[in-house]
C-alpha atoms as a PDB file:
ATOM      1  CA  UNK A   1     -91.500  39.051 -62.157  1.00  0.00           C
ATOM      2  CA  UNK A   2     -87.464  37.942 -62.412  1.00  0.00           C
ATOM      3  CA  UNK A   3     -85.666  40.799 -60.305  1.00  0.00           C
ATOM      4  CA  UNK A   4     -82.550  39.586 -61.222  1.00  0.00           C
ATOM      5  CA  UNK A   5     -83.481  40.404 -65.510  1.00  0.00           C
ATOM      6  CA  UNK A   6     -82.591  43.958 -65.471  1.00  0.00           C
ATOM      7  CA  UNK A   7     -78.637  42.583 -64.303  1.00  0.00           C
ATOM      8  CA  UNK A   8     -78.639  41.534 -67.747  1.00  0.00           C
ATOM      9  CA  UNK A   9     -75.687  39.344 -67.350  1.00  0.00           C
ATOM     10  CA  UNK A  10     -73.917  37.184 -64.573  1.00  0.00           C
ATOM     11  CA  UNK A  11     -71.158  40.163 -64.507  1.00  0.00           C
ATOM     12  CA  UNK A  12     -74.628  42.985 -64.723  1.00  0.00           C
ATOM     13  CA  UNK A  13     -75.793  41.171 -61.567  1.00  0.00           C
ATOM     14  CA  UNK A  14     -72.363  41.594 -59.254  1.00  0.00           C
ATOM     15  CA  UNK A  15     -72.481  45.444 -60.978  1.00  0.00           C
ATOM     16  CA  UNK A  16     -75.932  45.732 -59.521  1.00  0.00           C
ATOM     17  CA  UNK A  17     -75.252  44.204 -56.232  1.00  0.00           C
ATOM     18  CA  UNK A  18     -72.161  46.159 -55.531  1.00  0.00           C
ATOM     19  CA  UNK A  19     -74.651  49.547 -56.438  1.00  0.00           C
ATOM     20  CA  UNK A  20     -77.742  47.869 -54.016  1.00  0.00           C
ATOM     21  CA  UNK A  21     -75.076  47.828 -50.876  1.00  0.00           C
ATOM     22  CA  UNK A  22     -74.539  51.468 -51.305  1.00  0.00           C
ATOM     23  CA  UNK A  23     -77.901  51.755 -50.742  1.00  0.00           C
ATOM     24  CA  UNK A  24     -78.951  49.661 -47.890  1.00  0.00           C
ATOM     25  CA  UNK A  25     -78.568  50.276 -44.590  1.00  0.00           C
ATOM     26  CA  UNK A  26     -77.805  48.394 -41.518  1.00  0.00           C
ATOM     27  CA  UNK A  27     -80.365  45.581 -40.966  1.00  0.00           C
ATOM     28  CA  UNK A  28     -81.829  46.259 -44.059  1.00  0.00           C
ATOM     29  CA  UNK A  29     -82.794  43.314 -47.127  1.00  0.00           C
ATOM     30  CA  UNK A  30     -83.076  43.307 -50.708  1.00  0.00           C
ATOM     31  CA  UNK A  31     -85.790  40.727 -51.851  1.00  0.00           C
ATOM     32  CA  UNK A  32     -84.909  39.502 -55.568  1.00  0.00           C
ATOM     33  CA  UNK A  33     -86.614  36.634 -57.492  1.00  0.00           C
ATOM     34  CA  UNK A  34     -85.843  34.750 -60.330  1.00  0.00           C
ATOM     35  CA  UNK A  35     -85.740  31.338 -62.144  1.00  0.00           C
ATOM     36  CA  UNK A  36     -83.718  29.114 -62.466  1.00  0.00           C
ATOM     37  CA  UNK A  37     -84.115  27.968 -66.413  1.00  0.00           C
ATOM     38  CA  UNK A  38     -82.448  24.776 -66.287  1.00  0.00           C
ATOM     39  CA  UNK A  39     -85.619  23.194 -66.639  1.00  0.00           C
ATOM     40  CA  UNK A  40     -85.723  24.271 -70.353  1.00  0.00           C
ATOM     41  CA  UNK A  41     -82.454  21.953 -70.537  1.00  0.00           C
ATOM     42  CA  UNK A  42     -83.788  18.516 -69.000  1.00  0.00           C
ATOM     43  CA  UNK A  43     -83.696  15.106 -70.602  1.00  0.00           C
ATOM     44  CA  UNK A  44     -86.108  12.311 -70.001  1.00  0.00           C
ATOM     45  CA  UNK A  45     -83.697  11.404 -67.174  1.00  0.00           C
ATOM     46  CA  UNK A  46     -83.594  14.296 -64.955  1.00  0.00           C
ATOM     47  CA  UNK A  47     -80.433  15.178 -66.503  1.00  0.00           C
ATOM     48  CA  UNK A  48     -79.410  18.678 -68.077  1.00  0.00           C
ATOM     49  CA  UNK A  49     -77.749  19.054 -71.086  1.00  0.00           C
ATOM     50  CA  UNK A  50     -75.889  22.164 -71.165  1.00  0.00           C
ATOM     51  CA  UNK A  51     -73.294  23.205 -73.574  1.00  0.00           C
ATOM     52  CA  UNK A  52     -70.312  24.290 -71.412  1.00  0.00           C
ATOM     53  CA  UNK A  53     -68.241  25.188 -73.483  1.00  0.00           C
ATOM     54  CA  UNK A  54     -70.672  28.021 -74.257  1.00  0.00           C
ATOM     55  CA  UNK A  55     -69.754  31.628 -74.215  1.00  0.00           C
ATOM     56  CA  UNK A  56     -72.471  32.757 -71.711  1.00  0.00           C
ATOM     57  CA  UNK A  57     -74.254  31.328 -68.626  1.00  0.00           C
ATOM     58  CA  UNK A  58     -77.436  29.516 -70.028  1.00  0.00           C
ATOM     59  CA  UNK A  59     -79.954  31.810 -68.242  1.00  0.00           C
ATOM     60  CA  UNK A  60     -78.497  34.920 -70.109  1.00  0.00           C
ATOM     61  CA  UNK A  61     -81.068  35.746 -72.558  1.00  0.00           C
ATOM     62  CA  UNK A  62     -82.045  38.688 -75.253  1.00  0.00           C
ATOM     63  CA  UNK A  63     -85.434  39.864 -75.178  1.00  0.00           C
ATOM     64  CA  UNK A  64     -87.537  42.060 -77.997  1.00  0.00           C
ATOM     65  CA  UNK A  65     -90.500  43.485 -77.398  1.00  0.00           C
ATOM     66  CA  UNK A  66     -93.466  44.380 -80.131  1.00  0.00           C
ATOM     67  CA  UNK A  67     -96.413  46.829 -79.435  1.00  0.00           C
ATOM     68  CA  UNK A  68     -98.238  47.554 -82.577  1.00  0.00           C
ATOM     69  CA  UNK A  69     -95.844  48.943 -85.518  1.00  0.00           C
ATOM     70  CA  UNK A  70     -92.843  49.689 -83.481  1.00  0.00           C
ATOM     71  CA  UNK A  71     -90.104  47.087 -82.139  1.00  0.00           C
ATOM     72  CA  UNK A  72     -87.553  47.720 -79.248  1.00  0.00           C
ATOM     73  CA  UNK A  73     -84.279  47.259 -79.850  1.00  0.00           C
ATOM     74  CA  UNK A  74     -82.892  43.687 -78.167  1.00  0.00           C
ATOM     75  CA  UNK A  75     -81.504  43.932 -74.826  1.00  0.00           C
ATOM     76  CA  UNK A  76     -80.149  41.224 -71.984  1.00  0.00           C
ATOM     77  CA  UNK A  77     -82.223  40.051 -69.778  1.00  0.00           C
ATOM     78  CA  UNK A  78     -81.142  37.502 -66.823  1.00  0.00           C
ATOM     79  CA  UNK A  79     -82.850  34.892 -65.009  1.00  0.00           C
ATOM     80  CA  UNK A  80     -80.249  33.530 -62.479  1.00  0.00           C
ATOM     81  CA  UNK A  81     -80.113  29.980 -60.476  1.00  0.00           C
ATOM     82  CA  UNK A  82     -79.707  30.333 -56.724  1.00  0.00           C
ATOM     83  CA  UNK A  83     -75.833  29.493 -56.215  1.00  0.00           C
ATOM     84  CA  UNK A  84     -74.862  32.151 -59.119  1.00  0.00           C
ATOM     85  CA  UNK A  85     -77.198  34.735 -57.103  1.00  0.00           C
ATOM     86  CA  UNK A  86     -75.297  33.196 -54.299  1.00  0.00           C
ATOM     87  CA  UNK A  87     -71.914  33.768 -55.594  1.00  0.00           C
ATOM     88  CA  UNK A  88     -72.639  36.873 -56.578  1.00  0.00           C
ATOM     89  CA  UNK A  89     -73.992  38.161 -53.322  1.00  0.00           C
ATOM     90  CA  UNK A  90     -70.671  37.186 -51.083  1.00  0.00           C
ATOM     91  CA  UNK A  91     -68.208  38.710 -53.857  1.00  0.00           C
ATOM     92  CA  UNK A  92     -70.387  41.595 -52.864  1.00  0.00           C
ATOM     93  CA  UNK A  93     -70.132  41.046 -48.901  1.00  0.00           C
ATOM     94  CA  UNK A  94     -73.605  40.475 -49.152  1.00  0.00           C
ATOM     95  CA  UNK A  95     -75.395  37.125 -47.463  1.00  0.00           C
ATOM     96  CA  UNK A  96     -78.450  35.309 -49.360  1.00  0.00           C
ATOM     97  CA  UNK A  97     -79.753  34.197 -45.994  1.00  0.00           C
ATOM     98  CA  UNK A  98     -82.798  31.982 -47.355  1.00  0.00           C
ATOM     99  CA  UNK A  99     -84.714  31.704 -50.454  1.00  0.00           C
ATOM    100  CA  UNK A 100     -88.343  30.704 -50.526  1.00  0.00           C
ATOM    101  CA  UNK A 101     -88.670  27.964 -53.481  1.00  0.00           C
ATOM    102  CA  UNK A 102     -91.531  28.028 -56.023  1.00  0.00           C
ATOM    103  CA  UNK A 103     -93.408  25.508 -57.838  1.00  0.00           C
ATOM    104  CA  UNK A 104     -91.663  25.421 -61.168  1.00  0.00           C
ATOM    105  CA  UNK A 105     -87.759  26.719 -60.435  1.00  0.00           C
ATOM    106  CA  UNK A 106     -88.850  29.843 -59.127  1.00  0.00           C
ATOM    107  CA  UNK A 107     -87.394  31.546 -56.499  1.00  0.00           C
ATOM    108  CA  UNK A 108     -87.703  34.470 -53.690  1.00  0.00           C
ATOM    109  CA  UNK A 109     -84.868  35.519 -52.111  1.00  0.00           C
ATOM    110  CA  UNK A 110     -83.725  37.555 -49.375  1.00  0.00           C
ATOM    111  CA  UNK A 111     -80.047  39.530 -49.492  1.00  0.00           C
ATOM    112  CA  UNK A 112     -78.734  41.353 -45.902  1.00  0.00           C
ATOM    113  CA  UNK A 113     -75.119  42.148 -44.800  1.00  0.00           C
ATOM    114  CA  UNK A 114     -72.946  39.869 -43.753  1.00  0.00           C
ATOM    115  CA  UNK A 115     -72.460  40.031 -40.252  1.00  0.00           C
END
């Protein structure tokens, strides 16, 4: 599903964090998935060639959708690798405690308070 697309951006995703704390309470988790789309980047090798010197994080996309005659307007849509979630969570004072691992870069993760 990508929980982490509606963020939009790497700076959308430690907005929406900082609003999902408000909301949970003590003992409480916040499950996200995403993927991690450096896959679409790999050589041959196993290595990634990503232009750094980019102005956005590689898994920052725009999306369109279609549905018969009428066309949405673009908007951002994120997919977000694990230490970027990561990061995101402890700016936050939130803790990714574990993330369950798919079969193609996929993820499941689980968000709590730090304690």
């Amino acid at each position: 599903m990508n929980g982490t697309g509606i963020a939009g951006s790497l700076n959308g995703l430690d907005v929406m964090l900082h609003h999902l704390k408000t909301l949970l309470n003590p003992g409480g988790q916040i499950l996200i998935d995403s993927s991690d789309l450096i896959y679409l980047f790999e050589e041959e090798d196993g290595s990634a060639l990503i232009d750094i010197a980019a102005d956005n994080y590689y898994g920052e996309l725009v999306f369109q959708t279609e549905y018969k005659n009428w066309t949405s307007q673009p908007f951002p849509w994120l997919y977000v690798d694990v230490d970027n979630l990561k990061n995101s969570a402890e700016k936050n004072q939130l803790r990714l405690e574990n993330h369950f691992k798919g079969q193609h870069y996929d993820y499941l993760a689980r968000i709590t308070h730090q304690l």
